[in-house]
C-alpha atoms as a PDB file:
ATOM      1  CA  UNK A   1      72.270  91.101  14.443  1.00  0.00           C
ATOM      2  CA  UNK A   2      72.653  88.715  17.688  1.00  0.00           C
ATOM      3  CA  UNK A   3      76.031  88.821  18.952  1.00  0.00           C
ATOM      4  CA  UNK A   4      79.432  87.414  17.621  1.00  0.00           C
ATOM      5  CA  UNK A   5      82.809  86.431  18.031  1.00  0.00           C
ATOM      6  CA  UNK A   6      84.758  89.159  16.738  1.00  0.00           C
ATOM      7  CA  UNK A   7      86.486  90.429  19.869  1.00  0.00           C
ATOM      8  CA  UNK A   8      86.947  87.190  21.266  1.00  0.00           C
ATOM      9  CA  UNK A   9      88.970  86.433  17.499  1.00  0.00           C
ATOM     10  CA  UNK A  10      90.762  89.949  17.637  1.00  0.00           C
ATOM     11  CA  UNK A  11      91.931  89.878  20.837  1.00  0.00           C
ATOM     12  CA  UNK A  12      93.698  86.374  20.162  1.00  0.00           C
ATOM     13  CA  UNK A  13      94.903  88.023  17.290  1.00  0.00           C
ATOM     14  CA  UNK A  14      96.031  90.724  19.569  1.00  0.00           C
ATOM     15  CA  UNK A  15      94.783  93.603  17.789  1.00  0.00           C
ATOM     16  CA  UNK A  16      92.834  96.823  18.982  1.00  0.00           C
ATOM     17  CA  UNK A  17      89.602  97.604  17.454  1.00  0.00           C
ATOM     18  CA  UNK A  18      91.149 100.936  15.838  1.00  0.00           C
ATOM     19  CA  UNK A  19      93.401  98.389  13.839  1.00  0.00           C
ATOM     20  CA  UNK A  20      90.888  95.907  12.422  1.00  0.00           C
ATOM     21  CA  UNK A  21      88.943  99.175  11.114  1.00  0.00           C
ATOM     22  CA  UNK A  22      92.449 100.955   9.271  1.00  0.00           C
ATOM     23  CA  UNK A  23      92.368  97.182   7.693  1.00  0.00           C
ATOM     24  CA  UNK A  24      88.454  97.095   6.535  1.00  0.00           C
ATOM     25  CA  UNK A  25      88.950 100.506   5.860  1.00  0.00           C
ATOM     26  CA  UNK A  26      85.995 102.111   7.879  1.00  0.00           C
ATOM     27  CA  UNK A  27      85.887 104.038  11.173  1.00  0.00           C
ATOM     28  CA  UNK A  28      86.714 102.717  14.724  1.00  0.00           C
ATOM     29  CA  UNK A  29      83.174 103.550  15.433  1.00  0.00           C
ATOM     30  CA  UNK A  30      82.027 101.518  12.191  1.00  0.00           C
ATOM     31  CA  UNK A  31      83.985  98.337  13.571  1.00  0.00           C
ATOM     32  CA  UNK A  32      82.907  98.749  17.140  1.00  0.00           C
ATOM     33  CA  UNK A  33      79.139  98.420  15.660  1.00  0.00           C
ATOM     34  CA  UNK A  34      80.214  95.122  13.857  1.00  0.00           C
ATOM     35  CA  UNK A  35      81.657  94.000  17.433  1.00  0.00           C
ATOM     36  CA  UNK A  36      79.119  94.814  19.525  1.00  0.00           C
ATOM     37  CA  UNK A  37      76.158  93.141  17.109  1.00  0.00           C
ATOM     38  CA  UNK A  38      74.288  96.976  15.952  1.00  0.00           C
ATOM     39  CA  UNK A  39      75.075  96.828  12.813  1.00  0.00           C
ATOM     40  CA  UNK A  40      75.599  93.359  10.353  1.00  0.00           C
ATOM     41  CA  UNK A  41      78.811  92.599   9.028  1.00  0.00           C
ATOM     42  CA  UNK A  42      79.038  93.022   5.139  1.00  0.00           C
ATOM     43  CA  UNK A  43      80.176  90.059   3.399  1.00  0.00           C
ATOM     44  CA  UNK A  44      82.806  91.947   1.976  1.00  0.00           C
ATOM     45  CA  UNK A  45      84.332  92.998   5.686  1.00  0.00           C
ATOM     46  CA  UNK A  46      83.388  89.084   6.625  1.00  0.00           C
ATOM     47  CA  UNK A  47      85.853  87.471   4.080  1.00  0.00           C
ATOM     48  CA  UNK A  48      88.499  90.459   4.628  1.00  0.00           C
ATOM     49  CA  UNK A  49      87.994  89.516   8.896  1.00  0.00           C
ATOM     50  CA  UNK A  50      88.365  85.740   8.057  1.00  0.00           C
ATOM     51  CA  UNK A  51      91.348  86.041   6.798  1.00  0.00           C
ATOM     52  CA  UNK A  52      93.008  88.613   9.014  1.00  0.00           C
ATOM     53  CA  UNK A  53      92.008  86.333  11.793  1.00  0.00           C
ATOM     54  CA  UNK A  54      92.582  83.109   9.982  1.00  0.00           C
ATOM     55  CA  UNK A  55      88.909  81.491  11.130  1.00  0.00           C
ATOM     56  CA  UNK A  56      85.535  80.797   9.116  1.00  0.00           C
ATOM     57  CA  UNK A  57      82.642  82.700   8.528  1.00  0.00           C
ATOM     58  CA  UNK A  58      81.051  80.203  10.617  1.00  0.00           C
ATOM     59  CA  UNK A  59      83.563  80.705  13.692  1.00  0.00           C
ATOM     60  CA  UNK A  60      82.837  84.364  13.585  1.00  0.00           C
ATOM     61  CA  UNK A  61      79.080  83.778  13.307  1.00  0.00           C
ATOM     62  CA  UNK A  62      78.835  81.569  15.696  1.00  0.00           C
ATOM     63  CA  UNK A  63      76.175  79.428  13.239  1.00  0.00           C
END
């Protein structure tokens, strides 16, 4: 996965990383992999991030 806005939408949202993953319910570790583009984001986690960080898919993305 190429890399994507999460941090730049969590930190507006003014959240640490440890807090989005207690919300998506998977490890700090799990979320900082979504973050940093290792692993893809689930569509599941996608929707739940969207709406935590009131954006799009697309915003995220960066499509």
């Amino acid at each position: 996965m190429s890399k994507n806005n999460l941090k730049k939408y969590r930190l507006k949202s003014n959240l640490t990383q440890k807090q989005v993953a207690k919300i998506l319910n998977i490890t700090e570790t799990g979320y900082q992999n979504y973050e940093l583009g290792y692993r893809n984001i689930p569509y599941d986690k996608l929707k739940l991030v969207c709406s935590l960080f009131n954006c799009t898919s697309t915003d995220i993305l960066g499509f």
